[in-house]
PDB file of N, CA and C in Angstrom:
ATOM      1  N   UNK A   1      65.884  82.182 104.031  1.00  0.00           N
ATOM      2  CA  UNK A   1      66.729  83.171 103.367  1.00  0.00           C
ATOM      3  C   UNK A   1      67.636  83.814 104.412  1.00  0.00           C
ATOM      4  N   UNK A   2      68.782  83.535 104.104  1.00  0.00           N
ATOM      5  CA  UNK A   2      70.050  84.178 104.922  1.00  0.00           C
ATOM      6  C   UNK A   2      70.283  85.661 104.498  1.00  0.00           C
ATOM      7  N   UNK A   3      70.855  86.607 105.506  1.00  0.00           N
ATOM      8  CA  UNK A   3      71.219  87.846 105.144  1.00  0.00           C
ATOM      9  C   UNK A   3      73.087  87.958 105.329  1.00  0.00           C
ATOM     10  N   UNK A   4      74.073  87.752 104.083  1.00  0.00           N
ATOM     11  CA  UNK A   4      75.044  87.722 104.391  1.00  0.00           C
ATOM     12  C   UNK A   4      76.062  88.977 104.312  1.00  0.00           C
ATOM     13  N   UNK A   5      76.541  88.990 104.857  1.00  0.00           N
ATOM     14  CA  UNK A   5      77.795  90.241 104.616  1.00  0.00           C
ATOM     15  C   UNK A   5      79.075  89.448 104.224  1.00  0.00           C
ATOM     16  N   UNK A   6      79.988  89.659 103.163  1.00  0.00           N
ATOM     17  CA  UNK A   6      81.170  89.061 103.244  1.00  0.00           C
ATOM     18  C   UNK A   6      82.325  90.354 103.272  1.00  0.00           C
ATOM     19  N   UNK A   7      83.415  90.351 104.188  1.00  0.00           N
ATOM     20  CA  UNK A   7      84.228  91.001 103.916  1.00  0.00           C
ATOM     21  C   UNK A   7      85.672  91.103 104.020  1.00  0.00           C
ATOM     22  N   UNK A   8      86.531  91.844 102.788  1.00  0.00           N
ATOM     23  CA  UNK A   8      87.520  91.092 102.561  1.00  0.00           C
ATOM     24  C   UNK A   8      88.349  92.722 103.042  1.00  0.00           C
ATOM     25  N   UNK A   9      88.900  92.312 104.481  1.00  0.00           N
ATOM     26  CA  UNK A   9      89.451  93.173 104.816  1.00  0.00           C
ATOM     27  C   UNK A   9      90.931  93.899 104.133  1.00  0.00           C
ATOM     28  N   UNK A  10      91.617  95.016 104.983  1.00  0.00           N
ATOM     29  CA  UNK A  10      92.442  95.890 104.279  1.00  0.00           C
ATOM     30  C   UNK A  10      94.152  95.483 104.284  1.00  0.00           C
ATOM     31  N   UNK A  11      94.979  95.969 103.469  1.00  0.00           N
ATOM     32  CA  UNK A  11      95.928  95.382 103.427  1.00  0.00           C
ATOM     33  C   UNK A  11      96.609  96.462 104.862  1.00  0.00           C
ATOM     34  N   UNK A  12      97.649  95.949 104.960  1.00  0.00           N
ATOM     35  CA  UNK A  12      98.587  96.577 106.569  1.00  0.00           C
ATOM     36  C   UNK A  12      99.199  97.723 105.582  1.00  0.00           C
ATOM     37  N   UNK A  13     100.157  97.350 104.861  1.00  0.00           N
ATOM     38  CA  UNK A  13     100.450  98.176 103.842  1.00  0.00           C
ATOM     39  C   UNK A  13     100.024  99.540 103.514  1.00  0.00           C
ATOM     40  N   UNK A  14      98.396  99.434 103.331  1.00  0.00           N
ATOM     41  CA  UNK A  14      97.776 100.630 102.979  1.00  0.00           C
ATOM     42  C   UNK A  14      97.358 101.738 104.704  1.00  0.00           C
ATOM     43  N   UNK A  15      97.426 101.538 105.775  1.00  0.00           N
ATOM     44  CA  UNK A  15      97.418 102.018 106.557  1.00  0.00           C
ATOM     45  C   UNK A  15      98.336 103.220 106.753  1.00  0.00           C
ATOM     46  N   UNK A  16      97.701 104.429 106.461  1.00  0.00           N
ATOM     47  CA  UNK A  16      98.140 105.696 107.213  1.00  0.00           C
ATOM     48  C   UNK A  16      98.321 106.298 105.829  1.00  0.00           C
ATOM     49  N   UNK A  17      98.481 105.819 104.497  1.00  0.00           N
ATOM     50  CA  UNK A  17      98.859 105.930 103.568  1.00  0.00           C
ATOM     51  C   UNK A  17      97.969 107.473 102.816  1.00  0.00           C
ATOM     52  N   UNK A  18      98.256 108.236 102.636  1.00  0.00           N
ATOM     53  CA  UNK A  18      97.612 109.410 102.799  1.00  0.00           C
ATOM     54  C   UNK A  18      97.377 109.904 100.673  1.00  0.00           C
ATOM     55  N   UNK A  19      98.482 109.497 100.405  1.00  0.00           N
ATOM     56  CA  UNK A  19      97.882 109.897  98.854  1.00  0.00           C
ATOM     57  C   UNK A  19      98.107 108.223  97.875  1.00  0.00           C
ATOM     58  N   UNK A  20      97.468 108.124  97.329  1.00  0.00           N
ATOM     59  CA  UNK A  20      97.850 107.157  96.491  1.00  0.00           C
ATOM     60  C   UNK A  20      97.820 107.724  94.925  1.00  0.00           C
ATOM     61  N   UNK A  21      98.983 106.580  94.045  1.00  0.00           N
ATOM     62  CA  UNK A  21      99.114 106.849  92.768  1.00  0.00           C
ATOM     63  C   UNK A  21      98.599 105.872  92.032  1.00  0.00           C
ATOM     64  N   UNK A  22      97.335 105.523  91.661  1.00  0.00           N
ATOM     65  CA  UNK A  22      96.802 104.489  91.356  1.00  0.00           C
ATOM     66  C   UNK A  22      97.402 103.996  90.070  1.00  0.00           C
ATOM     67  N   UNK A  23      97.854 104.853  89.109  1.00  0.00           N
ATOM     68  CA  UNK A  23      98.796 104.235  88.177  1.00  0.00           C
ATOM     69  C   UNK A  23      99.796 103.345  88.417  1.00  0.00           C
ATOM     70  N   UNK A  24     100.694 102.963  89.219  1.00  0.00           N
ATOM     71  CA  UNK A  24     101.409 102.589  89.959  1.00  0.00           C
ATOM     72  C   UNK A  24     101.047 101.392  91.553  1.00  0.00           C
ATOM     73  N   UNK A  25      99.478 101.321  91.018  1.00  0.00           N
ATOM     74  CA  UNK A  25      99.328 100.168  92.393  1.00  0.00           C
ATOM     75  C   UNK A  25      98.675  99.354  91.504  1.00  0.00           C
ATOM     76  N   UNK A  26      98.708  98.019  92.444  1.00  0.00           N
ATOM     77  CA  UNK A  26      98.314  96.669  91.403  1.00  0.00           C
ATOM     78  C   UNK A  26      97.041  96.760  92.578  1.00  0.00           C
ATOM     79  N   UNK A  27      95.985  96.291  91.914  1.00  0.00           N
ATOM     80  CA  UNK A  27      94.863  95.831  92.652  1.00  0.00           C
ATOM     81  C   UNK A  27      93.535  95.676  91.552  1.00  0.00           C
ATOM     82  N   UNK A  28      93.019  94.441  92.896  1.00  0.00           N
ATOM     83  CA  UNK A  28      91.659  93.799  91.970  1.00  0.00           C
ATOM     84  C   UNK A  28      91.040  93.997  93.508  1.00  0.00           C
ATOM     85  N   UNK A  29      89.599  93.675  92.551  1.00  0.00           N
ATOM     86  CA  UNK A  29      88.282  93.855  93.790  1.00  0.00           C
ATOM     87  C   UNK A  29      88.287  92.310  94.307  1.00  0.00           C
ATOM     88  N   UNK A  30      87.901  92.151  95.239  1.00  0.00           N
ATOM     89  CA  UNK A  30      87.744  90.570  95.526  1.00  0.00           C
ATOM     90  C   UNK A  30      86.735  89.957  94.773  1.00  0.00           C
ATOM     91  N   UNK A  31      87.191  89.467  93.511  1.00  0.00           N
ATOM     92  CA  UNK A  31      86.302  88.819  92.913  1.00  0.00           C
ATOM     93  C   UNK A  31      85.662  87.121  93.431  1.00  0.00           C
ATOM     94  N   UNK A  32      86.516  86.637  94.252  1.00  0.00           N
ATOM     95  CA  UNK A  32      86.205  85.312  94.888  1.00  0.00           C
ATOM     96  C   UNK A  32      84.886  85.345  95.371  1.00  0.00           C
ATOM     97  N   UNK A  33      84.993  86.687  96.552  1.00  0.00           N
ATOM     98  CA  UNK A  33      83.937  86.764  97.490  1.00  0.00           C
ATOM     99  C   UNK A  33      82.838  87.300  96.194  1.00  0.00           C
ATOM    100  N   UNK A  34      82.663  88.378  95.282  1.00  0.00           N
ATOM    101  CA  UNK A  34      81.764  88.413  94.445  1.00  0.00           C
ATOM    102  C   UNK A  34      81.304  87.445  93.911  1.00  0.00           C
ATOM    103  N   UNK A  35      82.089  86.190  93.535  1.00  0.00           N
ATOM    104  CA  UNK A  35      81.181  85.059  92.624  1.00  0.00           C
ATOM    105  C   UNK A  35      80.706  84.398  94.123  1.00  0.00           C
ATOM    106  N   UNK A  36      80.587  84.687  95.163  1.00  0.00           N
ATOM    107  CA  UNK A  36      79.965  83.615  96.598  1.00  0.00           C
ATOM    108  C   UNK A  36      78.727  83.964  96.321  1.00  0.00           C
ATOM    109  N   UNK A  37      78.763  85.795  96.396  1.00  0.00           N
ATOM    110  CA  UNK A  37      77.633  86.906  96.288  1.00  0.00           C
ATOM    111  C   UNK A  37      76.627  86.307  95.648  1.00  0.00           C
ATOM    112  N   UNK A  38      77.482  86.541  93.810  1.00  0.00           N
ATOM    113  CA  UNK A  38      75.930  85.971  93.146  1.00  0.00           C
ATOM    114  C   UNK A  38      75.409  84.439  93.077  1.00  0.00           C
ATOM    115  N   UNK A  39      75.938  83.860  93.621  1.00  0.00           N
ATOM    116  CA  UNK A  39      75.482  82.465  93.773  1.00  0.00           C
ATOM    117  C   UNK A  39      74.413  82.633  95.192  1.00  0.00           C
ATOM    118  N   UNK A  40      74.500  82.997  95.748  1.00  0.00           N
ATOM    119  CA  UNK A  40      74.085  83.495  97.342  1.00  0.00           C
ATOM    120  C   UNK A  40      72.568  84.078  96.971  1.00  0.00           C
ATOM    121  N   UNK A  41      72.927  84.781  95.696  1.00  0.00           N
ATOM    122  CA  UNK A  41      71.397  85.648  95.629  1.00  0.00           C
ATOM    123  C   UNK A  41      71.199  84.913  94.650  1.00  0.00           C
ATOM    124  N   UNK A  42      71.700  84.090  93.560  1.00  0.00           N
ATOM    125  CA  UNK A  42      71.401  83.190  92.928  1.00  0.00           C
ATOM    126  C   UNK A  42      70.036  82.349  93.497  1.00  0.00           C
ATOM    127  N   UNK A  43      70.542  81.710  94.796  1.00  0.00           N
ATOM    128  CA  UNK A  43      69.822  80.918  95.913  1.00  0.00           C
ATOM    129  C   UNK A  43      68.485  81.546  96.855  1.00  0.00           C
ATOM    130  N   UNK A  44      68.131  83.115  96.623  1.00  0.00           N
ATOM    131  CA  UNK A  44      67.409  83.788  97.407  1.00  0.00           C
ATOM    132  C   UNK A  44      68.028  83.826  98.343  1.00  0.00           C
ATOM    133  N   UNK A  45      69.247  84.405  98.646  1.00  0.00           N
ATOM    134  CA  UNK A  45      70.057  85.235  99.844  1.00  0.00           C
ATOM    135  C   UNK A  45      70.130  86.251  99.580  1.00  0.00           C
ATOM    136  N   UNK A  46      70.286  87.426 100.574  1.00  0.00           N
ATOM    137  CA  UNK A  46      70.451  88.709 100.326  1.00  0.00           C
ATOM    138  C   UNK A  46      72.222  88.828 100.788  1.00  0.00           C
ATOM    139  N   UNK A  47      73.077  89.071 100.075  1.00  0.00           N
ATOM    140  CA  UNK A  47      74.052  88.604  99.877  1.00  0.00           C
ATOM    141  C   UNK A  47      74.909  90.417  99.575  1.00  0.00           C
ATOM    142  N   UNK A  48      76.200  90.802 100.181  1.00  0.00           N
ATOM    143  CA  UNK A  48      76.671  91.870  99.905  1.00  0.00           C
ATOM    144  C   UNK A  48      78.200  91.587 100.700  1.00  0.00           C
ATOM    145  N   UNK A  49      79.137  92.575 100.039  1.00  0.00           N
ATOM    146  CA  UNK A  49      80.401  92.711 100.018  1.00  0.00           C
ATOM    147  C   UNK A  49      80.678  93.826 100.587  1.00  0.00           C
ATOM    148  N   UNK A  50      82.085  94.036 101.595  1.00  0.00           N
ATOM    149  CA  UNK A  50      82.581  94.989 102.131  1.00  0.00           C
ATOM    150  C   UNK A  50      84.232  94.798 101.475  1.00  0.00           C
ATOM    151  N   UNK A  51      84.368  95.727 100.362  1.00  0.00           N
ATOM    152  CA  UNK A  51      85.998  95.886 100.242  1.00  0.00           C
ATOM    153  C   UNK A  51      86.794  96.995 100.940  1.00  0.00           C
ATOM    154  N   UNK A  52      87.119  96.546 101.874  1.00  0.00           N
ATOM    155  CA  UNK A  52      87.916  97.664 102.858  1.00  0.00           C
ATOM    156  C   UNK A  52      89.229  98.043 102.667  1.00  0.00           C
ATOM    157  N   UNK A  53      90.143  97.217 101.818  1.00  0.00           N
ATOM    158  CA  UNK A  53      90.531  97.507 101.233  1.00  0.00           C
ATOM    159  C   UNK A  53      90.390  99.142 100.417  1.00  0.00           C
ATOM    160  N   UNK A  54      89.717  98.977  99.281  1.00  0.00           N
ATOM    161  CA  UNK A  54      89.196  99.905  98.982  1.00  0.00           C
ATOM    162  C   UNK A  54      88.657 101.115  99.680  1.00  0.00           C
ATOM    163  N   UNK A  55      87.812 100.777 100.790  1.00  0.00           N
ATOM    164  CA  UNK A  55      87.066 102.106 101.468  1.00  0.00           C
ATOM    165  C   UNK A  55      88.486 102.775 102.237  1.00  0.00           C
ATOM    166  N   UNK A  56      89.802 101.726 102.529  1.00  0.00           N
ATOM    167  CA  UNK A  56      90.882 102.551 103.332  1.00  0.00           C
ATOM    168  C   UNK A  56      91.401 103.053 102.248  1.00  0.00           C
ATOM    169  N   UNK A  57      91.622 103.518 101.169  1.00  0.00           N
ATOM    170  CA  UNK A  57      92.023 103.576  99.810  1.00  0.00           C
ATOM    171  C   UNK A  57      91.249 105.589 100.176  1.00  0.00           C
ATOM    172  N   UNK A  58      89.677 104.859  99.582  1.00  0.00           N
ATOM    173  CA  UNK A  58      89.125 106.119 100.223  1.00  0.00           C
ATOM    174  C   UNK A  58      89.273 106.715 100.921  1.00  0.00           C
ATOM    175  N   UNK A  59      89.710 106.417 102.238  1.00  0.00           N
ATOM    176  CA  UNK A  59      89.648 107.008 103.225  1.00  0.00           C
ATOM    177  C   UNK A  59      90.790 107.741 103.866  1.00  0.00           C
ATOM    178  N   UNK A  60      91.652 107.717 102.521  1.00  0.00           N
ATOM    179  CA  UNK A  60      92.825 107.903 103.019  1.00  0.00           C
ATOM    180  C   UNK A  60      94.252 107.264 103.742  1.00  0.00           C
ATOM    181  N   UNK A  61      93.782 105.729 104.063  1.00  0.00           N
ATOM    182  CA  UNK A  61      94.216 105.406 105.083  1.00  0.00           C
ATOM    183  C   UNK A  61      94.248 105.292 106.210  1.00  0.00           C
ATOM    184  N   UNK A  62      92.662 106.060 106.692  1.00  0.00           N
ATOM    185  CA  UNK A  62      92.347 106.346 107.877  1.00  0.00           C
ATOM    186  C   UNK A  62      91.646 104.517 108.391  1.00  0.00           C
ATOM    187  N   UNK A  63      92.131 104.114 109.097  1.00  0.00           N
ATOM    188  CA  UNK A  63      91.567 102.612 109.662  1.00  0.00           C
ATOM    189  C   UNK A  63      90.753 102.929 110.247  1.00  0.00           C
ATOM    190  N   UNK A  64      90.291 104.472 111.656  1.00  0.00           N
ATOM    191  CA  UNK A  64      89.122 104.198 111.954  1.00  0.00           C
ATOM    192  C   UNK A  64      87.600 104.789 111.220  1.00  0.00           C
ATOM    193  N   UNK A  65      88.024 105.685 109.829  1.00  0.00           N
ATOM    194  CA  UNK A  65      87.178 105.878 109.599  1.00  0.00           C
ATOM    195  C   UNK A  65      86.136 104.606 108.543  1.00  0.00           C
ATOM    196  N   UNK A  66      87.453 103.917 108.307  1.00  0.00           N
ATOM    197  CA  UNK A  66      86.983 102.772 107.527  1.00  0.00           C
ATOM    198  C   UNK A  66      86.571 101.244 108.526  1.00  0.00           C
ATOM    199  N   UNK A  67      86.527 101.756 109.691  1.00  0.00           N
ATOM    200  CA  UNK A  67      85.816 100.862 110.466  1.00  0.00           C
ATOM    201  C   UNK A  67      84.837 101.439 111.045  1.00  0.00           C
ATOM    202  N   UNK A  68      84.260 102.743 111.056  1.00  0.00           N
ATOM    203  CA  UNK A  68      83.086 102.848 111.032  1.00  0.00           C
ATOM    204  C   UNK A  68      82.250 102.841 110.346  1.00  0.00           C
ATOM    205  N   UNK A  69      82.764 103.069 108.877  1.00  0.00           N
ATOM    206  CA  UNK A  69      81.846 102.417 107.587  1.00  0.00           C
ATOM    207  C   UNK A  69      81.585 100.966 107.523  1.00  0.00           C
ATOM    208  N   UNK A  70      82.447 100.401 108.189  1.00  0.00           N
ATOM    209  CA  UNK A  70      81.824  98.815 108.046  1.00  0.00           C
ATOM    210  C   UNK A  70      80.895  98.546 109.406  1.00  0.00           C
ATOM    211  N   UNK A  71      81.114  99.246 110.338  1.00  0.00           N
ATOM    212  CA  UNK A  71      80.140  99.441 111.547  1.00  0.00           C
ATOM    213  C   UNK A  71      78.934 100.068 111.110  1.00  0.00           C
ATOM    214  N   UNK A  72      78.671 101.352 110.281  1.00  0.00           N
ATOM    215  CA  UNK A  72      77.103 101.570 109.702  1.00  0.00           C
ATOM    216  C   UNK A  72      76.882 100.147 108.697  1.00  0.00           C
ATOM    217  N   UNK A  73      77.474  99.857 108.146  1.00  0.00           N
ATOM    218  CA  UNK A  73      77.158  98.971 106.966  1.00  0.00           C
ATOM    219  C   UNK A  73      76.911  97.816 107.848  1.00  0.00           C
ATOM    220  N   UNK A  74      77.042  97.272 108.795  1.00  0.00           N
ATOM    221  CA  UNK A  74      76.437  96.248 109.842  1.00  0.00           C
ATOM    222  C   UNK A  74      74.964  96.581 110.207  1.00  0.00           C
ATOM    223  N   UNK A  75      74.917  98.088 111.042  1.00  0.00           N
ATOM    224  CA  UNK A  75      73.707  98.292 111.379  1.00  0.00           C
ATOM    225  C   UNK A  75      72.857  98.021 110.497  1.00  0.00           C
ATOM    226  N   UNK A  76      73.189  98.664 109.013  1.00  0.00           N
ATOM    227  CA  UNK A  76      72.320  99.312 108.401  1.00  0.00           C
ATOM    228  C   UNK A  76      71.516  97.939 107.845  1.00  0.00           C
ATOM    229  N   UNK A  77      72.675  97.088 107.552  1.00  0.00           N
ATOM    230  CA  UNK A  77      72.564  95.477 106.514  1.00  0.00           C
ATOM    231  C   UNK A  77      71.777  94.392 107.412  1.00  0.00           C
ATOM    232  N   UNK A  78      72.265  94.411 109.000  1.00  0.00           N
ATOM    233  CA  UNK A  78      71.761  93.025 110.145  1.00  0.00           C
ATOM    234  C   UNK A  78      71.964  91.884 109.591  1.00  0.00           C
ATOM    235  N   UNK A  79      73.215  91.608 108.987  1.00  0.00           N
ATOM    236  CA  UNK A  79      73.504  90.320 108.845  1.00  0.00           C
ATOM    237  C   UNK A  79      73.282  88.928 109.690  1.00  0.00           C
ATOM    238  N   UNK A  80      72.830  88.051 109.006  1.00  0.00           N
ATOM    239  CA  UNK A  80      72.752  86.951 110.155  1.00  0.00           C
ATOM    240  C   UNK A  80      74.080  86.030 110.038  1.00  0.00           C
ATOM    241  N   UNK A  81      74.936  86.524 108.827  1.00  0.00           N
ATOM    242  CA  UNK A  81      76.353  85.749 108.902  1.00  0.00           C
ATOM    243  C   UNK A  81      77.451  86.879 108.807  1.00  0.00           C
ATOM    244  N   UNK A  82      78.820  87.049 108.858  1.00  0.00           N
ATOM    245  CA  UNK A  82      79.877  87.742 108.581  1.00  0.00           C
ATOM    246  C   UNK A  82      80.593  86.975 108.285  1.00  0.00           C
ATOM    247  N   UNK A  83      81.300  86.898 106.758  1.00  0.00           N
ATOM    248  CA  UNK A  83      82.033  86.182 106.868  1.00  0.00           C
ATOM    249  C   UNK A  83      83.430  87.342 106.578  1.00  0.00           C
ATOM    250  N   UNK A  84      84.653  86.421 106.798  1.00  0.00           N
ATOM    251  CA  UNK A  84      85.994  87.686 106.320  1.00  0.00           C
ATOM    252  C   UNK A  84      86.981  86.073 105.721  1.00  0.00           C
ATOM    253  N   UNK A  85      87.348  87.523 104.568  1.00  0.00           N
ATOM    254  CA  UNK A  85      88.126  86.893 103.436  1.00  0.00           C
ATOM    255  C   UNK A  85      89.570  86.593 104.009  1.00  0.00           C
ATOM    256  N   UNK A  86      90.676  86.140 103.496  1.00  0.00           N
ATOM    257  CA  UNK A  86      91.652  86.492 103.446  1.00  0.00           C
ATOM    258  C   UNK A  86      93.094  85.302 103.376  1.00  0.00           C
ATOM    259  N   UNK A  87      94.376  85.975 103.210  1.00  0.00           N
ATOM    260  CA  UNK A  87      95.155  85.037 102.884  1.00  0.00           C
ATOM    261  C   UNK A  87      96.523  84.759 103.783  1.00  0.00           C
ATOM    262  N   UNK A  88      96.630  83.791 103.754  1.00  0.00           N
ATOM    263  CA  UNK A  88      98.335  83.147 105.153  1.00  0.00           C
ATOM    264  C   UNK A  88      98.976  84.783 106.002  1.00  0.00           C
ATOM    265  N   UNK A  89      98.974  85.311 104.612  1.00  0.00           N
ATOM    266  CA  UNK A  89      99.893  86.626 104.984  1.00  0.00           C
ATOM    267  C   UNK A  89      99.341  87.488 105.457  1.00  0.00           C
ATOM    268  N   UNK A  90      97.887  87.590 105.319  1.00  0.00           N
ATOM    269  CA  UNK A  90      96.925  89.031 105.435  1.00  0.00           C
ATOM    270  C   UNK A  90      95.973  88.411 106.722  1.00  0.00           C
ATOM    271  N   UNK A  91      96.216  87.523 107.340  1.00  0.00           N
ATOM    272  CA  UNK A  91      95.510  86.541 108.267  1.00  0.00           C
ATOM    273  C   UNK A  91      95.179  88.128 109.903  1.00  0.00           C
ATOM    274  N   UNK A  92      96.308  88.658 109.757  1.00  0.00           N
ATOM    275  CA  UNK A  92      96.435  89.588 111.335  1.00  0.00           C
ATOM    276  C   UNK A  92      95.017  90.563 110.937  1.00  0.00           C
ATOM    277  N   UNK A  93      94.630  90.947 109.304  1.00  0.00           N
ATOM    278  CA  UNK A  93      93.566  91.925 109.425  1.00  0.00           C
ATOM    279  C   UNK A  93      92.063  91.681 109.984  1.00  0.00           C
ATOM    280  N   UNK A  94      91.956  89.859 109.645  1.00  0.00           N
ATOM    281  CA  UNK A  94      90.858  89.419 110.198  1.00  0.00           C
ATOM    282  C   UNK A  94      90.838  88.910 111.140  1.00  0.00           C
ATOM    283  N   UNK A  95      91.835  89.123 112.035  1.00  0.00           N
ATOM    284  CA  UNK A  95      92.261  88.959 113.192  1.00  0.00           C
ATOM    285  C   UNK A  95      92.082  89.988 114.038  1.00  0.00           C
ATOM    286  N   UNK A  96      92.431  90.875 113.482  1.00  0.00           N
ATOM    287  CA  UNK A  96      92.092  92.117 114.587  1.00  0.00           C
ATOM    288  C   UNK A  96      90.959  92.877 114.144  1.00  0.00           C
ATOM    289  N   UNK A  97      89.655  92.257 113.315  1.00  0.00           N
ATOM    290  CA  UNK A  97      88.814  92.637 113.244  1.00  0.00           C
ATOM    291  C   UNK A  97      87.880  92.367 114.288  1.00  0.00           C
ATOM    292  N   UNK A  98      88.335  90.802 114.391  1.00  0.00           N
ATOM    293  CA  UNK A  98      87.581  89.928 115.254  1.00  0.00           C
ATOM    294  C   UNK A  98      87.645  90.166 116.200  1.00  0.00           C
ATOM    295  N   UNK A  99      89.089  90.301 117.006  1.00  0.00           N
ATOM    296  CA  UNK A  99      89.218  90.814 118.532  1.00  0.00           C
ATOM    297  C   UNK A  99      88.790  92.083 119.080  1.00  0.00           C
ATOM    298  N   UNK A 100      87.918  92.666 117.960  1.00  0.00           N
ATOM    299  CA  UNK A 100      87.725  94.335 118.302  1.00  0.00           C
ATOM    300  C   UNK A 100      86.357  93.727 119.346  1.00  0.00           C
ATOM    301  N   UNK A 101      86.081  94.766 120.243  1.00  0.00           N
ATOM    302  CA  UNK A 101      84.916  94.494 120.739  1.00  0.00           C
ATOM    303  C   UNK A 101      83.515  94.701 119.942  1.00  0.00           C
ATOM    304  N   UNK A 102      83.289  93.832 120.474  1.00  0.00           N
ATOM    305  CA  UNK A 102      81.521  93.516 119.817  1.00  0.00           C
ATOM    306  C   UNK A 102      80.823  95.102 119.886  1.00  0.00           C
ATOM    307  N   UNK A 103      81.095  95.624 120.934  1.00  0.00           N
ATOM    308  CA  UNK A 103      80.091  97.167 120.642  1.00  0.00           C
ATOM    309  C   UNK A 103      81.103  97.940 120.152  1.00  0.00           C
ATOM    310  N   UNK A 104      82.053  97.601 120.120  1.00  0.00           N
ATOM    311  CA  UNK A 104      82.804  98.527 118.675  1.00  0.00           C
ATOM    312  C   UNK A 104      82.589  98.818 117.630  1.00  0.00           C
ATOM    313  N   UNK A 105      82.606  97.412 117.333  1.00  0.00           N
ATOM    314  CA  UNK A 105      82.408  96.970 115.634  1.00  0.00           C
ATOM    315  C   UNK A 105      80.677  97.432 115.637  1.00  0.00           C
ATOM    316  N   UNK A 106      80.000  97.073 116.480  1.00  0.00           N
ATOM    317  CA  UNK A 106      78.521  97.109 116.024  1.00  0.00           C
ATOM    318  C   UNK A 106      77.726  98.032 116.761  1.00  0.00           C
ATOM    319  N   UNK A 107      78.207  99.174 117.691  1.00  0.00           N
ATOM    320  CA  UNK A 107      77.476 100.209 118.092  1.00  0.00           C
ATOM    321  C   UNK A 107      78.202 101.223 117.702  1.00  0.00           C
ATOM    322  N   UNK A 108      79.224 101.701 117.010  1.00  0.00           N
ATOM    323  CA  UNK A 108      79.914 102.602 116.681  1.00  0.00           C
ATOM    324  C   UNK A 108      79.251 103.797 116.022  1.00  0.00           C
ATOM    325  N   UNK A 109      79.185 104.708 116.172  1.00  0.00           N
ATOM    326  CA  UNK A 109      78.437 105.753 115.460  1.00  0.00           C
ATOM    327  C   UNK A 109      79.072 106.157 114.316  1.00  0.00           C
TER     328      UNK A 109
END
């Protein structure tokens, strides 16, 4: 039994972005990575999603507070995989997730 995290990082767009009018924004949850999910626990995986997207939504726009929520949500989860979502255009977010340092992303308080 695998312990997975999948996550489908934030758009560039939404960075710094301080109020939103949700009437007026188009958005879906990553449903791709959700149907991986329940197939995953389908299989006896313990299987979970990070929409950061969303948590920068929450967060205001704040990027580092929404990278320390995915830094507790590491500790807390101990994934033995990470995977990150994403598309041609949105390629730089899981890009500069990756290049963050390892005790960034995963000792961050």
């Amino acid at each position: 039994m695998a312990r997975v995290m999948m996550v489908q990082p934030w758009n560039y767009h939404d960075e710094g972005v301080k109020k939103y009018d949700l009437a007026h924004e188009w958005r879906n949850g990553p449903y791709s990575l959700l149907l991986l999910a329940t197939i995953l626990r389908q299989n006896n995986h313990e299987a979970i999603v990070v929409d950061m997207g969303r948590d920068l939504i929450a967060f205001k726009g704040d990027v580092s507070a929404c990278l320390s929520k995915l830094s507790r949500t590491i500790k807390q989860f101990k994934p033995d995989i990470i995977g990150f979502s994403f598309f041609r255009y949105t390629i730089s977010k899981p890009k500069e997730l990756l290049m963050l340092p390892v005790r960034r992303v995963l000792l961050q308080e």
